[in-house]
C-alpha atoms as a PDB file:
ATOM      1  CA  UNK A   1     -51.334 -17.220  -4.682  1.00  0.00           C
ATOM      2  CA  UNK A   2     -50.195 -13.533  -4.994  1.00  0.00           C
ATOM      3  CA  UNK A   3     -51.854 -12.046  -2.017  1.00  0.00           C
ATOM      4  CA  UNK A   4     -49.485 -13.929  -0.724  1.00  0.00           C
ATOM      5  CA  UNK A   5     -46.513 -12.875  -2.494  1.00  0.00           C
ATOM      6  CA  UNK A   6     -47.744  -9.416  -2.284  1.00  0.00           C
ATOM      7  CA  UNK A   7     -47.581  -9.027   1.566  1.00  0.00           C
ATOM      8  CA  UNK A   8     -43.964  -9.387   1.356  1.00  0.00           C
ATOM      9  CA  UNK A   9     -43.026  -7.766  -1.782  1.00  0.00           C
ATOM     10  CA  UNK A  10     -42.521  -4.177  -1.937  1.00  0.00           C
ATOM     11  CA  UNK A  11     -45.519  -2.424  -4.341  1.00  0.00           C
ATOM     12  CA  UNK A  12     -45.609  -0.581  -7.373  1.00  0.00           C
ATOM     13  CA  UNK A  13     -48.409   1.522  -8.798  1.00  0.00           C
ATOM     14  CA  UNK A  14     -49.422   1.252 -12.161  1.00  0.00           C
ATOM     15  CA  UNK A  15     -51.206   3.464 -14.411  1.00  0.00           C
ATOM     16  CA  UNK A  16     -53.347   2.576 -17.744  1.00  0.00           C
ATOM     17  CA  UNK A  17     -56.105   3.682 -19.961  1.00  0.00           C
ATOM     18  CA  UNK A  18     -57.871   0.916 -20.814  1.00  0.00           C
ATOM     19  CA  UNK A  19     -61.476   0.677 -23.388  1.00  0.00           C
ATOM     20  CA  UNK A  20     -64.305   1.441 -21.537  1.00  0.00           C
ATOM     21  CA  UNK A  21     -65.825  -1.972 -22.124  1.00  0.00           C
ATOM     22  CA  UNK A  22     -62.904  -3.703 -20.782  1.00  0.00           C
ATOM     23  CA  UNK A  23     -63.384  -1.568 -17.727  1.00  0.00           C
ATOM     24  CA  UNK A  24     -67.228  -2.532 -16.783  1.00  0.00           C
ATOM     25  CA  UNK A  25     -66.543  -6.008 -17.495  1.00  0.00           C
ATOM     26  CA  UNK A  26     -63.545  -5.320 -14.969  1.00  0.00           C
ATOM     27  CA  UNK A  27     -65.901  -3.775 -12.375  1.00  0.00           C
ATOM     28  CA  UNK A  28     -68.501  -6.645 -12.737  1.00  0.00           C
ATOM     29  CA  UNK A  29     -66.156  -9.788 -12.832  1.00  0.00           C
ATOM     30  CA  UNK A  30     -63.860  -8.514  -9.535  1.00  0.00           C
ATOM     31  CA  UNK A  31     -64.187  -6.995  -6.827  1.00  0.00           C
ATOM     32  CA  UNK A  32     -61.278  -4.070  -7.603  1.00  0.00           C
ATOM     33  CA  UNK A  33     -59.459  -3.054 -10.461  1.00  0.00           C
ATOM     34  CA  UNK A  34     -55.781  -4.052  -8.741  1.00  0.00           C
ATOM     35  CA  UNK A  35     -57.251  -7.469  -8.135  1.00  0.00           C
ATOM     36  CA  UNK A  36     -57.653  -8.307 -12.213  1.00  0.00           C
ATOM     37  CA  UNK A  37     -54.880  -6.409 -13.555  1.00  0.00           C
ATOM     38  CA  UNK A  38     -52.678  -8.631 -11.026  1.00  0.00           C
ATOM     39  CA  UNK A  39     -54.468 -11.845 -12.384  1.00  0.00           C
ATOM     40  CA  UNK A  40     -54.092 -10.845 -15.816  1.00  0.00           C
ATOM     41  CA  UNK A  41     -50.259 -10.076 -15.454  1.00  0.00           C
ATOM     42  CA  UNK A  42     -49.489 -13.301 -13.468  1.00  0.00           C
ATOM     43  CA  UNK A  43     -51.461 -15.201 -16.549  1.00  0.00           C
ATOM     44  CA  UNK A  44     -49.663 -13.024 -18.975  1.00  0.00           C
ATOM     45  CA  UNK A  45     -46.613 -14.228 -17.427  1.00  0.00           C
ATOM     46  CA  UNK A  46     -47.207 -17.877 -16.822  1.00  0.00           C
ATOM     47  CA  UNK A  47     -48.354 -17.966 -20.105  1.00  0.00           C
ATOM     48  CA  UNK A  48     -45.282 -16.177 -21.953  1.00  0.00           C
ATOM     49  CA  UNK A  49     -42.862 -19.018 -20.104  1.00  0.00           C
ATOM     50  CA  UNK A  50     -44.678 -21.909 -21.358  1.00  0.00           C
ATOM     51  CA  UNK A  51     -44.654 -20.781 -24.607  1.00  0.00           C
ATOM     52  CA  UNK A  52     -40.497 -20.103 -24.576  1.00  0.00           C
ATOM     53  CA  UNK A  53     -40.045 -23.251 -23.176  1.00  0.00           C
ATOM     54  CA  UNK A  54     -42.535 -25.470 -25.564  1.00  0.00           C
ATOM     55  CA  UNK A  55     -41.819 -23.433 -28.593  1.00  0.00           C
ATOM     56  CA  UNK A  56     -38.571 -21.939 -28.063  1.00  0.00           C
ATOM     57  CA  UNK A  57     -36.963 -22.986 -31.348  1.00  0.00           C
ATOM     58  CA  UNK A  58     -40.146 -23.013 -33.551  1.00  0.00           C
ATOM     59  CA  UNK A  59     -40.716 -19.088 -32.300  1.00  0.00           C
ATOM     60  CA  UNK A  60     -36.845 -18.333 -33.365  1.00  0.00           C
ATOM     61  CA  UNK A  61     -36.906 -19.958 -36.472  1.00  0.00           C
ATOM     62  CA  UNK A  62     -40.094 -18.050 -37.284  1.00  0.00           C
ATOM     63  CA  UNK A  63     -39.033 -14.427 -35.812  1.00  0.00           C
ATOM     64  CA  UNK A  64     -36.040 -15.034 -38.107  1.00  0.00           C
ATOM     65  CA  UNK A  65     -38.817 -15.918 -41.514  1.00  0.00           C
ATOM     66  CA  UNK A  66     -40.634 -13.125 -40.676  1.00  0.00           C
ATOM     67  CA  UNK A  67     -37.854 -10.959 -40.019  1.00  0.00           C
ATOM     68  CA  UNK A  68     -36.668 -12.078 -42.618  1.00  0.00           C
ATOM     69  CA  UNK A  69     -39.513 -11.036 -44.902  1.00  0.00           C
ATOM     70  CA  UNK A  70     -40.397  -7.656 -43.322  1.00  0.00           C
ATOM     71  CA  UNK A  71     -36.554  -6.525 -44.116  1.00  0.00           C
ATOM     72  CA  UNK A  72     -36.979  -7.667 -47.614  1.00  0.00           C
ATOM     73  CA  UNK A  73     -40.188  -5.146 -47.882  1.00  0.00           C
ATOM     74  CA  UNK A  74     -38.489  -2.418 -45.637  1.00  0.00           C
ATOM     75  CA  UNK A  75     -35.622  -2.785 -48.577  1.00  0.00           C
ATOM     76  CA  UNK A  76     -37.964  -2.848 -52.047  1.00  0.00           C
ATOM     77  CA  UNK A  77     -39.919  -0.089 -50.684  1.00  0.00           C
ATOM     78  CA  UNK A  78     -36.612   1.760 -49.949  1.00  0.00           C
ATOM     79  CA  UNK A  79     -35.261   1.018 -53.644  1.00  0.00           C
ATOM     80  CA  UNK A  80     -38.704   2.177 -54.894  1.00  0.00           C
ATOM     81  CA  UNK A  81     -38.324   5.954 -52.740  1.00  0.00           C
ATOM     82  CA  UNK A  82     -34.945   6.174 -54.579  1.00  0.00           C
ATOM     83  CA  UNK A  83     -35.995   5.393 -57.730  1.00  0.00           C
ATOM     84  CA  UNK A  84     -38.305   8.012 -57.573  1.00  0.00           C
ATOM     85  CA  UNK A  85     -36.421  10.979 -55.961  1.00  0.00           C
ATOM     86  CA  UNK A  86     -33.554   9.871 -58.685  1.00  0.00           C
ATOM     87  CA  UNK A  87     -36.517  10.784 -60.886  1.00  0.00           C
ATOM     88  CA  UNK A  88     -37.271  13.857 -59.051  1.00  0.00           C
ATOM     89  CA  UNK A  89     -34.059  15.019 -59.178  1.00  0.00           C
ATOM     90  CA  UNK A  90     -33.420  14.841 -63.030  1.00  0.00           C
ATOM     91  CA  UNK A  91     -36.528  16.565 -63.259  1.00  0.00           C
ATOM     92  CA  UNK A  92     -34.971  19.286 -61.343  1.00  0.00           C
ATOM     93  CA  UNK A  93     -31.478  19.030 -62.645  1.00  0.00           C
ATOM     94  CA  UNK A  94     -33.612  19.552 -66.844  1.00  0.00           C
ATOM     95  CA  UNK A  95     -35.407  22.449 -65.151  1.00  0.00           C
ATOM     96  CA  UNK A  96     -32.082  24.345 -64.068  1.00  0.00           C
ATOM     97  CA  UNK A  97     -30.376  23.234 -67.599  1.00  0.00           C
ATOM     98  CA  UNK A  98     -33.761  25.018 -68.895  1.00  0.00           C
ATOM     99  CA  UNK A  99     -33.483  27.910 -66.566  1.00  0.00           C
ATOM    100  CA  UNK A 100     -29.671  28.556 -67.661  1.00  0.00           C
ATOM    101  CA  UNK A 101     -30.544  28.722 -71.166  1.00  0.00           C
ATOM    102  CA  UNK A 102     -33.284  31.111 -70.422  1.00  0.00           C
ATOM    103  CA  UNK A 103     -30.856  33.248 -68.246  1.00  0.00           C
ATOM    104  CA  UNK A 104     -28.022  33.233 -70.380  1.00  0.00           C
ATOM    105  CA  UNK A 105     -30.747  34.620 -73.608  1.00  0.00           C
ATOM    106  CA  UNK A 106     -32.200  37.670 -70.876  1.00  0.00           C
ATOM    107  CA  UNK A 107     -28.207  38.383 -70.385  1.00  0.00           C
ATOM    108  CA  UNK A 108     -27.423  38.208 -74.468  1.00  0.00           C
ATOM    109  CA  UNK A 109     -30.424  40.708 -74.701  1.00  0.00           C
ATOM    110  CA  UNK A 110     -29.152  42.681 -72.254  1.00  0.00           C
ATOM    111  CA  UNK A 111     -26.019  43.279 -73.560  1.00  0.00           C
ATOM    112  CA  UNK A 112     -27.627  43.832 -76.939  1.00  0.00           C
ATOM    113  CA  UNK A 113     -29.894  46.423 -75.606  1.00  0.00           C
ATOM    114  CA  UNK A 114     -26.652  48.119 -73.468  1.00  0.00           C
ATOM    115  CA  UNK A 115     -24.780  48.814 -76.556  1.00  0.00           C
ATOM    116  CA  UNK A 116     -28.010  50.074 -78.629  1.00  0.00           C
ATOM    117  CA  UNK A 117     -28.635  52.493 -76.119  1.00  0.00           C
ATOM    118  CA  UNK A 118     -24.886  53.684 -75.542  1.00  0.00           C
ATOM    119  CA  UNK A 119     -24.549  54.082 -79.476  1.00  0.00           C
ATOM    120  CA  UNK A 120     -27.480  56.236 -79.351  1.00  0.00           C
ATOM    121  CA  UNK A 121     -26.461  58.387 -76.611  1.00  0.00           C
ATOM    122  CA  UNK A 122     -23.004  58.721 -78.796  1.00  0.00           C
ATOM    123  CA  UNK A 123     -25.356  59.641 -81.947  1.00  0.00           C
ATOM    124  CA  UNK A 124     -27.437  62.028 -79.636  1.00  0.00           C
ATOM    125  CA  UNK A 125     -23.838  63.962 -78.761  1.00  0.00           C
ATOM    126  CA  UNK A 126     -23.447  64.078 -82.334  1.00  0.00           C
ATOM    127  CA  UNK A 127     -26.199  65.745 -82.953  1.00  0.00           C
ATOM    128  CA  UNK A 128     -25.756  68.178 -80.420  1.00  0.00           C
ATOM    129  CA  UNK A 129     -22.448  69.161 -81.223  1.00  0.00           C
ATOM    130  CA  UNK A 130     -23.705  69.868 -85.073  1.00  0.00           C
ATOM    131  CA  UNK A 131     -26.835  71.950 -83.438  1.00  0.00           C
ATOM    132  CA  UNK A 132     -24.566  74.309 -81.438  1.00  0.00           C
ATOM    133  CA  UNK A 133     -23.956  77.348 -82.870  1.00  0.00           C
ATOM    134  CA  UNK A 134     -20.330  78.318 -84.020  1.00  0.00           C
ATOM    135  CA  UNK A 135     -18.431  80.341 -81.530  1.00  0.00           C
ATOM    136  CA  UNK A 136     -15.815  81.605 -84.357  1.00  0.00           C
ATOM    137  CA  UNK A 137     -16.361  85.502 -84.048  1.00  0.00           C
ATOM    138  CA  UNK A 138     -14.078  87.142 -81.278  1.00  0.00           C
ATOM    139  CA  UNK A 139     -15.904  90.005 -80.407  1.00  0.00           C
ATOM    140  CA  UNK A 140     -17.931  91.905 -78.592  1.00  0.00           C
ATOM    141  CA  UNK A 141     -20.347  90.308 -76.488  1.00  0.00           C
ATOM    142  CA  UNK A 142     -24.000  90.017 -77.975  1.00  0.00           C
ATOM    143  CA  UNK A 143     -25.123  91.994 -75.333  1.00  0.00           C
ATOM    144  CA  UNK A 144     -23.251  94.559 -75.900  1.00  0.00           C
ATOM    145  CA  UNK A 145     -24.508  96.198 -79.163  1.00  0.00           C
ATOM    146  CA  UNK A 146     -23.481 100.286 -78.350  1.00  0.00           C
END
């Protein structure tokens, strides 16, 4: 039936990786590979065309059920992913409220520490002004004692 057909049709090559087995039993069942994969499309075919036209309605009504039911999976798992990345992220969002806290303490200390060490630097000046010695006498220079 298709060697006929063929001879007038234009040809197209087609290329596969198929299982091994499938191959042997290929080799020992026909004569060439072409041969059986054109016998197993034309069967393929045939067979896909009864079924539409036997079943037509039965296969709708069930591609719609099980449509049907894979959407309602697709869409709990879905709720269930944003339920837990809403988790996630108020885990994060305590972290940074944590991580604020602990920031604005370091700054606190900082600013403690920043006037401690200015009010000692003012207390050090102090103290150096009291250590120097008077320069009151208007004289002659110390190094000049003749």
């Amino acid at each position: 039936m298709y060697d006929n057909v063929s001879q007038k049709e234009d040809r197209i090559r087609v290329n596969a990786r198929i299982p091994k087995s499938l191959y042997d039993w290929v080799c020992l069942e026909y004569d060439n590979l072409s041969q059986a994969v054109n016998d197993g499309l034309e069967t393929l075919k045939e067979s896909k065309l009864s079924s539409c036209r036997t079943g037509n309605h039965i296969t709708q009504q069930n591609d719609i059920q099980m449509h049907t039911s894979v959407s309602t999976v697709v869409i709990q798992e879905q709720k269930a992913r944003i339920e837990d990345m809403k988790s996630q992220v108020q885990e994060l969002c305590e972290q940074l409220h944590t991580k604020d806290e602990q920031i604005e303490k370091l700054n606190e200390n900082m600013h403690k520490q920043a006037v401690h060490i200015q009010s000692l630097i003012q207390e050090n000046s102090r103290l150096n002004i009291k250590l120097l010695p008077d320069n009151t006498e208007k004289g002659r220079p110390w190094w000049r004692f003749w």
